[in-house]
N, C-alpha and C. Protein backbone atom coordinates (compact mmCIF):
# COMPACT_ATOMS: atom_id res chain seq x y z
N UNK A 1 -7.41 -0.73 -14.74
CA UNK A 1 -6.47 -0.11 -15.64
C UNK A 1 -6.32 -0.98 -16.88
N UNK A 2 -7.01 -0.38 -18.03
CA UNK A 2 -6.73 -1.55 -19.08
C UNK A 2 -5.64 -1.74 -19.39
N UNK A 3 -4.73 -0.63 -19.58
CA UNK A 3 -3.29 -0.68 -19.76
C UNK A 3 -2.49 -1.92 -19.15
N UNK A 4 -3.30 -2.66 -18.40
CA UNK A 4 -1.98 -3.36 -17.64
C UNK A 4 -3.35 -5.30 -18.39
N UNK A 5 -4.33 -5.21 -18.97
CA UNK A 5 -5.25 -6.05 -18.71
C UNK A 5 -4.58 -6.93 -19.28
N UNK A 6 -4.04 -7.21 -20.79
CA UNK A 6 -3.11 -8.45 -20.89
C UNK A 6 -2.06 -8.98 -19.58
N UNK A 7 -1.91 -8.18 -19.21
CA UNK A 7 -1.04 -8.94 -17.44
C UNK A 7 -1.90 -9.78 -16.72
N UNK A 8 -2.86 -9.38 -16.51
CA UNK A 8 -3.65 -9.70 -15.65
C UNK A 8 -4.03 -11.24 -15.30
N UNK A 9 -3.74 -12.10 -15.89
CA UNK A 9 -3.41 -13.63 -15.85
C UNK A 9 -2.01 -13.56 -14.49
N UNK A 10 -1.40 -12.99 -14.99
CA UNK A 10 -0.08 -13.01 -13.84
C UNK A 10 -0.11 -12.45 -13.16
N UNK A 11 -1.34 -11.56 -12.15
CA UNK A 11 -1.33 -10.74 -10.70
C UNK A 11 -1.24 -11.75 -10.04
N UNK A 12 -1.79 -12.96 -10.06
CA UNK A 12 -2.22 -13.40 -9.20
C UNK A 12 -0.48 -14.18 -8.08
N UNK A 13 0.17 -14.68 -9.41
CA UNK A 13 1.35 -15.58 -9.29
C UNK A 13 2.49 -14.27 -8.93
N UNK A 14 2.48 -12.80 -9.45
CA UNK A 14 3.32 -12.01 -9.47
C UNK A 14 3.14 -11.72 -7.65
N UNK A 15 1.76 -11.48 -7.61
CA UNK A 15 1.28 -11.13 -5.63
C UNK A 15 2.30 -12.06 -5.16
N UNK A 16 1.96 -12.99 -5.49
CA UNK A 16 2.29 -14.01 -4.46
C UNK A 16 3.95 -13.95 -4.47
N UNK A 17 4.65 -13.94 -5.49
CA UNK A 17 6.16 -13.52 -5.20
C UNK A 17 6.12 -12.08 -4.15
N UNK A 18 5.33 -11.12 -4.48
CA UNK A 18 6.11 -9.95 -4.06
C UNK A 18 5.55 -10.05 -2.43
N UNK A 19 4.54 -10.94 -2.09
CA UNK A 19 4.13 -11.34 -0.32
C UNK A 19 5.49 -12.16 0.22
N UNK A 20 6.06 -13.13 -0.67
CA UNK A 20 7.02 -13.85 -0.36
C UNK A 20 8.36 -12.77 0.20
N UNK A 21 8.80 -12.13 -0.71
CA UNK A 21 9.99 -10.70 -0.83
C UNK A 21 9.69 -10.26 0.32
N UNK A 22 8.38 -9.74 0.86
CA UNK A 22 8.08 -8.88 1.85
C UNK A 22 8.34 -9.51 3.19
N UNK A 23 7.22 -10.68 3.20
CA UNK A 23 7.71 -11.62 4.48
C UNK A 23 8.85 -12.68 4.72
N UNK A 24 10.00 -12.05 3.97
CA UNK A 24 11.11 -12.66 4.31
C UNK A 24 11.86 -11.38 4.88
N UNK A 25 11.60 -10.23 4.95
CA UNK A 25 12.39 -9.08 4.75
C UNK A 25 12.39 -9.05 6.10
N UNK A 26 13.32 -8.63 6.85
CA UNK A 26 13.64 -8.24 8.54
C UNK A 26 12.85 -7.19 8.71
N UNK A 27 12.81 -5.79 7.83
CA UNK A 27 11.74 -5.00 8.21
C UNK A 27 10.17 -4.97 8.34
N UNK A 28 10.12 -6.35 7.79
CA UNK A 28 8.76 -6.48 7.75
C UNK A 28 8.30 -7.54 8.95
N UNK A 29 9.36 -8.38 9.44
CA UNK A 29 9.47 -9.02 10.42
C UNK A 29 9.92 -8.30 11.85
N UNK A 30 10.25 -7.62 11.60
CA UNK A 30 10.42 -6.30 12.94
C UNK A 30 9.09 -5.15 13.34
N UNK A 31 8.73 -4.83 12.09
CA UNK A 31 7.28 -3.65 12.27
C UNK A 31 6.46 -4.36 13.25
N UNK A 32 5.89 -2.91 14.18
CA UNK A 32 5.00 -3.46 14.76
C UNK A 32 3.53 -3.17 14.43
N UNK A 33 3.36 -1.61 13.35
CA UNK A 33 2.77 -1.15 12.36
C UNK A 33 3.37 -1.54 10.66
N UNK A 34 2.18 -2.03 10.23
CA UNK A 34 1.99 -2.44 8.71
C UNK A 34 1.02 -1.85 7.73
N UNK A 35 0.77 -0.88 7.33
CA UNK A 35 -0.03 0.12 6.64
C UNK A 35 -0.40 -0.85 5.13
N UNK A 36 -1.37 -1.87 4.86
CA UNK A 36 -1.25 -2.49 3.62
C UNK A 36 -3.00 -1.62 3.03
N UNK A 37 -3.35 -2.32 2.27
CA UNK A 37 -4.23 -1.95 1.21
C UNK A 37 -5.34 -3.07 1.14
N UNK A 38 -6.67 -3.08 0.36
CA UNK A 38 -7.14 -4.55 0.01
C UNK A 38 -7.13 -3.97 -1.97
N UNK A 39 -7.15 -4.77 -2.33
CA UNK A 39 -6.47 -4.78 -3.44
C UNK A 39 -7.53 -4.56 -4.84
N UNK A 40 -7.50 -3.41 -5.79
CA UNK A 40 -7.78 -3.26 -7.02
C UNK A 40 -7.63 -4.49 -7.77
N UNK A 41 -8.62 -4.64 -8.98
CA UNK A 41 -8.03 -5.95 -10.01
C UNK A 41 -7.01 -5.32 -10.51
N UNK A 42 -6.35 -4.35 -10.52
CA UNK A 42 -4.55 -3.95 -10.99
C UNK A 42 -3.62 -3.63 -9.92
N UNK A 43 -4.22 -3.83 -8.92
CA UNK A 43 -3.03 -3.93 -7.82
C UNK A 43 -2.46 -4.99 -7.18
N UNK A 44 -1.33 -5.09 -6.11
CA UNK A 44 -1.00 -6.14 -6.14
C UNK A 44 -1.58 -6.89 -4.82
N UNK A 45 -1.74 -7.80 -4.32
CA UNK A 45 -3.00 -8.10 -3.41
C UNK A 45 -1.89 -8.57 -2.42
N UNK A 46 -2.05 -8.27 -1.38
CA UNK A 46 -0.97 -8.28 -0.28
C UNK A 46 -1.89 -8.80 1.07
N UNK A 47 -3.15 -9.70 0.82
CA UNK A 47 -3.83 -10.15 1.93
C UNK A 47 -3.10 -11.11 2.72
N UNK A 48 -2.21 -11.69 1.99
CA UNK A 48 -1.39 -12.98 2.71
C UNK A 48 -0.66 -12.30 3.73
N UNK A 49 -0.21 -10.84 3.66
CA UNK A 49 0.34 -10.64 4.73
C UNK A 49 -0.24 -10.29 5.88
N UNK A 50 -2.06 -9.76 5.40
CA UNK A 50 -2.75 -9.39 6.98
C UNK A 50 -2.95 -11.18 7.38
N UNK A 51 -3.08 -12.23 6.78
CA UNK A 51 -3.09 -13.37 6.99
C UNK A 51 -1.94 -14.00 7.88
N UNK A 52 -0.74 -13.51 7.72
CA UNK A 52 0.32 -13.83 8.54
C UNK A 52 0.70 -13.21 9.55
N UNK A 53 0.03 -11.57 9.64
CA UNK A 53 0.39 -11.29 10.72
C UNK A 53 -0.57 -10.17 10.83
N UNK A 54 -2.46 -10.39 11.32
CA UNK A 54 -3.18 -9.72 11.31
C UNK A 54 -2.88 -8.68 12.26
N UNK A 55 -2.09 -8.75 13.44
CA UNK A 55 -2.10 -8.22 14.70
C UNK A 55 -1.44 -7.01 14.40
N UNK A 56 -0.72 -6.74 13.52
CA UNK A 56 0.10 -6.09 12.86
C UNK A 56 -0.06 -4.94 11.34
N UNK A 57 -0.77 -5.55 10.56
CA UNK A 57 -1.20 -4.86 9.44
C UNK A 57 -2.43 -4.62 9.71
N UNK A 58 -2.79 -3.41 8.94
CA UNK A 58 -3.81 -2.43 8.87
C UNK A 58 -4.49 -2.19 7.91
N UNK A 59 -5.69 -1.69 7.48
CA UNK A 59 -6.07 -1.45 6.02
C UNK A 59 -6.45 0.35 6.20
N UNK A 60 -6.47 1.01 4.97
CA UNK A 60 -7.10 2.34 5.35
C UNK A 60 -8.31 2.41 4.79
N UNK A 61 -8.39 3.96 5.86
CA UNK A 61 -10.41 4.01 5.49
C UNK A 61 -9.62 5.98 5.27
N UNK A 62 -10.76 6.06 4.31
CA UNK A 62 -10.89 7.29 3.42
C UNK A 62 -11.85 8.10 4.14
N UNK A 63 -11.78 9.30 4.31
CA UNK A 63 -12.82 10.54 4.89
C UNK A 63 -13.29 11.20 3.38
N UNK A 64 -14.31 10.69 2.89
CA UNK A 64 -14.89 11.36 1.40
C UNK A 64 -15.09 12.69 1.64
N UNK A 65 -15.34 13.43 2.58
CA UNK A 65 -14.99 14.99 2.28
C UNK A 65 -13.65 15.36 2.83
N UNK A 66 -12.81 15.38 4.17
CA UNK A 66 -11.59 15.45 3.70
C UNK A 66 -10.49 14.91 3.04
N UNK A 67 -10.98 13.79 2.43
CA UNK A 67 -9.36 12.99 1.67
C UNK A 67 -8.37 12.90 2.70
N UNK A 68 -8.93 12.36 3.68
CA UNK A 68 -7.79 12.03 5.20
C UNK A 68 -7.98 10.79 4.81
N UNK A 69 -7.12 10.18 5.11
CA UNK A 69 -6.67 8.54 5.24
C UNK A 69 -6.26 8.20 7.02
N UNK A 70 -6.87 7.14 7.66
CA UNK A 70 -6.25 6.35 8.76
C UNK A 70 -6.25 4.86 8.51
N UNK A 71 -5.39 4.71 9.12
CA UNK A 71 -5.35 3.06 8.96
C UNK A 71 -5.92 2.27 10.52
N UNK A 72 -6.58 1.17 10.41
CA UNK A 72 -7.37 0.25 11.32
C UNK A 72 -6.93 -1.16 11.23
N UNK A 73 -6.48 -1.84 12.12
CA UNK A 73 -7.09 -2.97 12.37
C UNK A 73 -8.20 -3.61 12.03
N UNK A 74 -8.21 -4.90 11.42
CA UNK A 74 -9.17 -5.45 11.24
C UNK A 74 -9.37 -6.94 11.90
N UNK A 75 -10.72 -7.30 12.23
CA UNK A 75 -10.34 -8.96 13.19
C UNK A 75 -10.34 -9.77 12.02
N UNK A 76 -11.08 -9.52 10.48
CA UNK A 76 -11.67 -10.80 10.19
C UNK A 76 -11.46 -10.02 8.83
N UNK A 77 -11.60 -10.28 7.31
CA UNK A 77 -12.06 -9.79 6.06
C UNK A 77 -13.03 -10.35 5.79
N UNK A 78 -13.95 -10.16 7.00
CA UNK A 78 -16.08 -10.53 6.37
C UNK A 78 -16.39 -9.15 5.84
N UNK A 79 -17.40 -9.35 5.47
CA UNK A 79 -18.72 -8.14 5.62
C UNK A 79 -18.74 -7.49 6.97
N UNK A 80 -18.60 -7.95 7.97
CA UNK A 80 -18.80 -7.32 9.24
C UNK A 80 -17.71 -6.41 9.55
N UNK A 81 -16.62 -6.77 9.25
CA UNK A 81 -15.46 -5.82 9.39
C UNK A 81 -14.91 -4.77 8.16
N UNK A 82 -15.16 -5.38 6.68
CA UNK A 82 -14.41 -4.47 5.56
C UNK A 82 -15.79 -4.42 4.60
N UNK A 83 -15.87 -3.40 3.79
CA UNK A 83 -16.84 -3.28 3.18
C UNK A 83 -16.49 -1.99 1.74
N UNK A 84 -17.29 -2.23 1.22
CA UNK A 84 -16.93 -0.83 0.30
C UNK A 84 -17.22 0.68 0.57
N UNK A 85 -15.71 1.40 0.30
CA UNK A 85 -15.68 2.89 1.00
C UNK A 85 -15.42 3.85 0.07
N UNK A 86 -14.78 4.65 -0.04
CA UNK A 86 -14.79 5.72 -1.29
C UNK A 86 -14.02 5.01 -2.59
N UNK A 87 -14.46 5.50 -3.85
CA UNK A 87 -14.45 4.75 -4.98
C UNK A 87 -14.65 3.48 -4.94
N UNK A 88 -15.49 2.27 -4.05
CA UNK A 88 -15.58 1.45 -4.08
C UNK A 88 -14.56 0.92 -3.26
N UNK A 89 -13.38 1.35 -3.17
CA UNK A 89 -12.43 0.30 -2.56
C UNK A 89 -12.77 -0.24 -0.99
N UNK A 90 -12.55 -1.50 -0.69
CA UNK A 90 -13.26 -2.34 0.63
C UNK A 90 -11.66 -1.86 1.71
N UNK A 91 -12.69 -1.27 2.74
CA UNK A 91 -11.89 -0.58 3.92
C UNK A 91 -12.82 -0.85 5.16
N UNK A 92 -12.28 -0.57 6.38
CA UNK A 92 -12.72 -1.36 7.21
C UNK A 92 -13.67 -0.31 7.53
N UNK A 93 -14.81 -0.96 8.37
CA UNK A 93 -16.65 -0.48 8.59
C UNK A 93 -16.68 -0.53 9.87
N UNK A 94 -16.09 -0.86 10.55
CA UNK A 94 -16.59 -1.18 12.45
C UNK A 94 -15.34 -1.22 12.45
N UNK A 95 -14.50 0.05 12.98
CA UNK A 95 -13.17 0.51 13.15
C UNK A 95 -12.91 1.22 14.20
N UNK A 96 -13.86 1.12 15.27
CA UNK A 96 -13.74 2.40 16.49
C UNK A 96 -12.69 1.82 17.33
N UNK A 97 -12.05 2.52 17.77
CA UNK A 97 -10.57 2.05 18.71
C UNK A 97 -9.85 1.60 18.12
N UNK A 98 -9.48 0.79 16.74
CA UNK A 98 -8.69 -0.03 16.66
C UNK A 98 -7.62 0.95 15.40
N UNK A 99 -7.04 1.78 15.79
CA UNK A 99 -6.13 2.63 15.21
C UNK A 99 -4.74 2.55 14.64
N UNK A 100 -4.16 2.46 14.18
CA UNK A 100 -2.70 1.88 13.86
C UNK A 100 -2.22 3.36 13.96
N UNK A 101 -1.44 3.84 15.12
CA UNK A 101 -1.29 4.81 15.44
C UNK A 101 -0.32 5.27 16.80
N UNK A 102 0.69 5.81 16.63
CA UNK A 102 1.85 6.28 15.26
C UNK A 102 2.38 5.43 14.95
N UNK A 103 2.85 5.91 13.61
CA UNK A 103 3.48 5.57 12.75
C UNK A 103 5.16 6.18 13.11
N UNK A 104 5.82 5.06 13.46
CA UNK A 104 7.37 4.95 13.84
C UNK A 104 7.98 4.46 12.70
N UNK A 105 9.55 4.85 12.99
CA UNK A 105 10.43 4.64 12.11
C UNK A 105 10.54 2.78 11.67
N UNK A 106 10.48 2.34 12.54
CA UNK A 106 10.77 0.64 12.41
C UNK A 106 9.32 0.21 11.66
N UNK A 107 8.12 0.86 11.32
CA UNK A 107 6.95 0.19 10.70
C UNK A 107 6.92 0.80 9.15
N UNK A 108 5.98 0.32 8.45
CA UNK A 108 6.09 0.26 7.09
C UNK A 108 4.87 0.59 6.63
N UNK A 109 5.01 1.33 5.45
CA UNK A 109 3.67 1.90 4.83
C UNK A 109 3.67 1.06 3.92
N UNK A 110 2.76 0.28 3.12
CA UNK A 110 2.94 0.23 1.51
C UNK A 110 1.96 0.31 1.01
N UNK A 111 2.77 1.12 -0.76
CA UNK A 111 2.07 1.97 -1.39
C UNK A 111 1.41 1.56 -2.22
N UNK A 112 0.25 1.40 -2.80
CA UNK A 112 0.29 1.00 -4.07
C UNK A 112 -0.15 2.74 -5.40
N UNK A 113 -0.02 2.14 -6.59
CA UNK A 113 0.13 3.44 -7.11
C UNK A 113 -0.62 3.14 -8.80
N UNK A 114 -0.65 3.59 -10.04
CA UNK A 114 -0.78 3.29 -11.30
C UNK A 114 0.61 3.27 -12.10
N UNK A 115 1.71 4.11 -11.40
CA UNK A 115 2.98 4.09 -11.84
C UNK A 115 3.90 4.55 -10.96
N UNK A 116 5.47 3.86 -11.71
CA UNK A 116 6.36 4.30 -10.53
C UNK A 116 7.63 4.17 -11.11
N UNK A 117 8.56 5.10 -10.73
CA UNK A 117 9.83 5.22 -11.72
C UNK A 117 10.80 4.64 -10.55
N UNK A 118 12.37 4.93 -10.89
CA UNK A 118 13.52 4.37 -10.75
C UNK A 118 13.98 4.97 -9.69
N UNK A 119 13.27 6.24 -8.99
CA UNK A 119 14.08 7.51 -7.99
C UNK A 119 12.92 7.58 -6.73
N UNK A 120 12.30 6.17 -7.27
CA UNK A 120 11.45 6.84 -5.66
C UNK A 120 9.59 7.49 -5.77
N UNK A 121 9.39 7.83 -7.07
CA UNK A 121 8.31 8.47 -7.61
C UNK A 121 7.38 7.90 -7.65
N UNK A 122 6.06 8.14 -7.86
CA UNK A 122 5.02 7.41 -8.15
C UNK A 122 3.94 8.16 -8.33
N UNK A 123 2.71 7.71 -9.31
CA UNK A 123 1.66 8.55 -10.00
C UNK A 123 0.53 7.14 -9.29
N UNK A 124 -0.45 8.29 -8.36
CA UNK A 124 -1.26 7.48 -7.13
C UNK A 124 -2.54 7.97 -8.45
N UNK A 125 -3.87 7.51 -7.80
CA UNK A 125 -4.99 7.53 -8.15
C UNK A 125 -5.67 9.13 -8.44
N UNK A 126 -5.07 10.13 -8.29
CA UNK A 126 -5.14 11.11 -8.37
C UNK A 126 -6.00 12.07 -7.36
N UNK A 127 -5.91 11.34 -6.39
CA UNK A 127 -6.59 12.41 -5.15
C UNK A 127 -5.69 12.81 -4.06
N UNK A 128 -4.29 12.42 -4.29
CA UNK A 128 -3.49 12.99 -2.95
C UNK A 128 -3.43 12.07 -1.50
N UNK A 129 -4.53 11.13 -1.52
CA UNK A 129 -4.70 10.73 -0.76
C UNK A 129 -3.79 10.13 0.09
N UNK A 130 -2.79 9.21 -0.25
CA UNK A 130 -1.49 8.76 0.05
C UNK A 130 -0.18 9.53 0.46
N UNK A 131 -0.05 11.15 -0.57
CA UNK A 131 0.84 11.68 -0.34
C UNK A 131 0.54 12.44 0.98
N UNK A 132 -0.82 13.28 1.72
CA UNK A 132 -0.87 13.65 2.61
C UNK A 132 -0.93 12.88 3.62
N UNK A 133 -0.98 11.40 3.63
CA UNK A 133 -0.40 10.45 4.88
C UNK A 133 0.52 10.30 5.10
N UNK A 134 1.65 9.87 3.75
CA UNK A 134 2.35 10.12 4.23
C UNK A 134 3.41 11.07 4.48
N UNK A 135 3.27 12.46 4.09
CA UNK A 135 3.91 13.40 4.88
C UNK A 135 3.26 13.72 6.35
N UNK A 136 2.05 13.22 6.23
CA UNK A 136 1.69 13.52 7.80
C UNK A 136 1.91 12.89 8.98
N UNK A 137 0.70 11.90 8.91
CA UNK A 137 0.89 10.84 10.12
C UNK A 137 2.05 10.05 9.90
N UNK A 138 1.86 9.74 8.68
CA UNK A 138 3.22 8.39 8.18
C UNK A 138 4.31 8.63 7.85
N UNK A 139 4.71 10.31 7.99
CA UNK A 139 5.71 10.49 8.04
C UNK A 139 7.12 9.66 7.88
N UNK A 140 6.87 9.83 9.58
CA UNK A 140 8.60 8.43 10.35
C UNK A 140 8.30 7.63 9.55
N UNK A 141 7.61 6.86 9.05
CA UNK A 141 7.68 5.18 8.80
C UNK A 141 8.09 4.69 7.66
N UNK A 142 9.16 3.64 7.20
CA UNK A 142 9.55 3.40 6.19
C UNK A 142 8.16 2.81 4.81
N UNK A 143 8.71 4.11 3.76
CA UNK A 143 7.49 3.86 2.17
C UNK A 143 7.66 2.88 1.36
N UNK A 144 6.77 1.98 1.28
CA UNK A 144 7.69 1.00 -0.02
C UNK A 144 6.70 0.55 -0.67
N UNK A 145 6.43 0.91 -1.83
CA UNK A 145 5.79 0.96 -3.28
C UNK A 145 5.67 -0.44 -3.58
N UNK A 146 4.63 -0.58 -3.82
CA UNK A 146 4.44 -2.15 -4.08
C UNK A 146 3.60 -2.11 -5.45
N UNK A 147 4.35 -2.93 -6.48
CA UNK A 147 3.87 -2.75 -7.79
C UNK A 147 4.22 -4.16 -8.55
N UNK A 148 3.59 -3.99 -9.92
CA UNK A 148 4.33 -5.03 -10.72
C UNK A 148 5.05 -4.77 -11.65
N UNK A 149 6.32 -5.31 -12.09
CA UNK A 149 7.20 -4.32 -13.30
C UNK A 149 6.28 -3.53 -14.33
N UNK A 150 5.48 -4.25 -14.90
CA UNK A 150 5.56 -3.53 -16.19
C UNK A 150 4.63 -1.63 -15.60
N UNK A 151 4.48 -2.00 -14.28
CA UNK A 151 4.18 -0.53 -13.95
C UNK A 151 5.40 0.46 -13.47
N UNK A 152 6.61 -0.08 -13.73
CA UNK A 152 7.71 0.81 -13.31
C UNK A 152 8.33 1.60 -14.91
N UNK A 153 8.35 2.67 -14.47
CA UNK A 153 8.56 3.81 -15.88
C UNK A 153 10.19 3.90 -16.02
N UNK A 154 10.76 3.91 -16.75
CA UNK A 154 12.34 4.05 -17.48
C UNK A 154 12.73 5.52 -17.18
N UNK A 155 11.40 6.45 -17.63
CA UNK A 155 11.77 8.28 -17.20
C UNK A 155 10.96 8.21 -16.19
N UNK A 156 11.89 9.50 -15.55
CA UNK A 156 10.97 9.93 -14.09
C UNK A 156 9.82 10.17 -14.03
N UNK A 157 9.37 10.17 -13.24
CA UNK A 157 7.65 10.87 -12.90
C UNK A 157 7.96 12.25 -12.74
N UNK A 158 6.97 13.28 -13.50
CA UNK A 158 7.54 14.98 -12.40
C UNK A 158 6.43 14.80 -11.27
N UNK A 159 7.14 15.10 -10.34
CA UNK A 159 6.84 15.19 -8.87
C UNK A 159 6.22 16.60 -8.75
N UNK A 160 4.97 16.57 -8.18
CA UNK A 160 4.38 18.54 -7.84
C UNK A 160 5.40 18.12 -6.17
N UNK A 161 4.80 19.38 -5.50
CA UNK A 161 5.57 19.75 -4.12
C UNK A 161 5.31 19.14 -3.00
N UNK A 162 3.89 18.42 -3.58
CA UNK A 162 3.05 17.75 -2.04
C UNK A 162 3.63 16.00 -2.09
N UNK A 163 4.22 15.96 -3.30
CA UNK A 163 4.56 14.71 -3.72
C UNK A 163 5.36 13.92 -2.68
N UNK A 164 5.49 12.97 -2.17
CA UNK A 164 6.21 12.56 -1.28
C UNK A 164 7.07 11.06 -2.09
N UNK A 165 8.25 11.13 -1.76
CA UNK A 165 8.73 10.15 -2.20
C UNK A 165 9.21 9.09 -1.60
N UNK A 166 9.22 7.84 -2.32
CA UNK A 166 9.41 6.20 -1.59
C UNK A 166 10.53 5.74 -0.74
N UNK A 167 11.22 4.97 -0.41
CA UNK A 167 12.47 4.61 0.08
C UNK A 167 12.74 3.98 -0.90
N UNK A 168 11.79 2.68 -0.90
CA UNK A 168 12.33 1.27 -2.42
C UNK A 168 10.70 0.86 -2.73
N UNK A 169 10.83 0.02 -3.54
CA UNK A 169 9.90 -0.38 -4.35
C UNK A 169 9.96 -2.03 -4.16
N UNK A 170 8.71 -2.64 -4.55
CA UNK A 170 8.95 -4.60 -4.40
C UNK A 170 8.35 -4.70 -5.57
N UNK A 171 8.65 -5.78 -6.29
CA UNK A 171 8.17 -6.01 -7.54
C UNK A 171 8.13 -7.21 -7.43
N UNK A 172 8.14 -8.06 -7.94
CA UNK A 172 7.27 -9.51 -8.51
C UNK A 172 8.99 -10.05 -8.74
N UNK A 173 10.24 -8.74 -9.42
CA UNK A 173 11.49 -9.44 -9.85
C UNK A 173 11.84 -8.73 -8.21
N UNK A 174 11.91 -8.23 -7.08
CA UNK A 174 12.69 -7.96 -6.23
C UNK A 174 12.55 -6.55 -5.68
N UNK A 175 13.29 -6.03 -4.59
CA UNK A 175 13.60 -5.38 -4.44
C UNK A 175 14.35 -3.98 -5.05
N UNK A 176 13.97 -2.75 -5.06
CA UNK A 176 14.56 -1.44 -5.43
C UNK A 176 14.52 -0.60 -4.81
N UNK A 177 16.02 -0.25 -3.94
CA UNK A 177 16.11 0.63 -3.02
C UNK A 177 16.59 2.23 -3.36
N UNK A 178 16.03 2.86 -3.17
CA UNK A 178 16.31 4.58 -3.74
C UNK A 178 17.34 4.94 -2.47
């Protein structure tokens, strides 16, 4: 996202606050499901937390003809376990059995997005992919948008119908609970 490329000196130091926020948080210390991501050069890189508690967080893998999302367990972030999957992004490759599955109220999704407003909203990569997880499988499980300020918008996002919206948001300055 060039839009954000003058930032880009500060993902690295901003991650690392918003891993800190997260693994201090009781809900994140209670989940027994962790729905995280491996990370875009504009997203926020949240590996420290499969690092702290691999047993627990998950990465997703993409179905390139249905735009289904599941999330997996991973043992290791080699080549042998994560690799590149639809649009390039590295999702796990040798994933049979290891399912993060269901998704309960006490576990946590997080989102990442290109933008995200003040009510909960957010503008994803433009394939849906996120919003039909989580109204589906990920339903129950608490959403929380993981971004860096200057990607949070002042006006709302308009939301279409399939849109699903966040609980709170983590940013690099804190917490924002809708």
């Amino acid at each position: 996202m060039s839009q954000y490329s003058h930032y880009q000196s500060s993902f690295a130091s901003w991650s690392q606050e918003i891993c800190r926020y997260l693994q201090s948080h009781p809900a994140f210390l209670k989940a027994n499901r962790v729905a995280i991501f491996y990370p875009r050069l504009w997203e926020v890189n949240l590996l420290s937390l499969w690092q702290q508690r691999p047993q627990v967080c998950g990465f997703p893998k993409t179905d390139a003809k249905s735009w289904e999302m599941h999330f997996y367990w991973v043992k290791s972030l080699n080549s042998q376990e994560m690799g590149p999957g639809v649009g390039g992004i590295f999702e796990p490759i040798n994933f049979k059995g290891r399912e993060l599955a269901p998704f309960e109220k006490q576990d946590l999704i997080l989102v990442p997005g290109v933008a995200f407003d003040n009510q909960g909203g957010r503008v994803g990569s433009g394939k849906g992919v996120y919003d039909r997880f989580l109204s589906g499988e990920g339903k129950a499980a608490q959403k929380w948008g993981v971004a860096f300020s200057p990607q949070i918008r002042s006006e709302n996002i308009p939301l279409e119908p399939h849109d699903s919206l966040l609980d709170s948001l983590v940013t690099e300055k804190g917490f924002i609970y809708f």
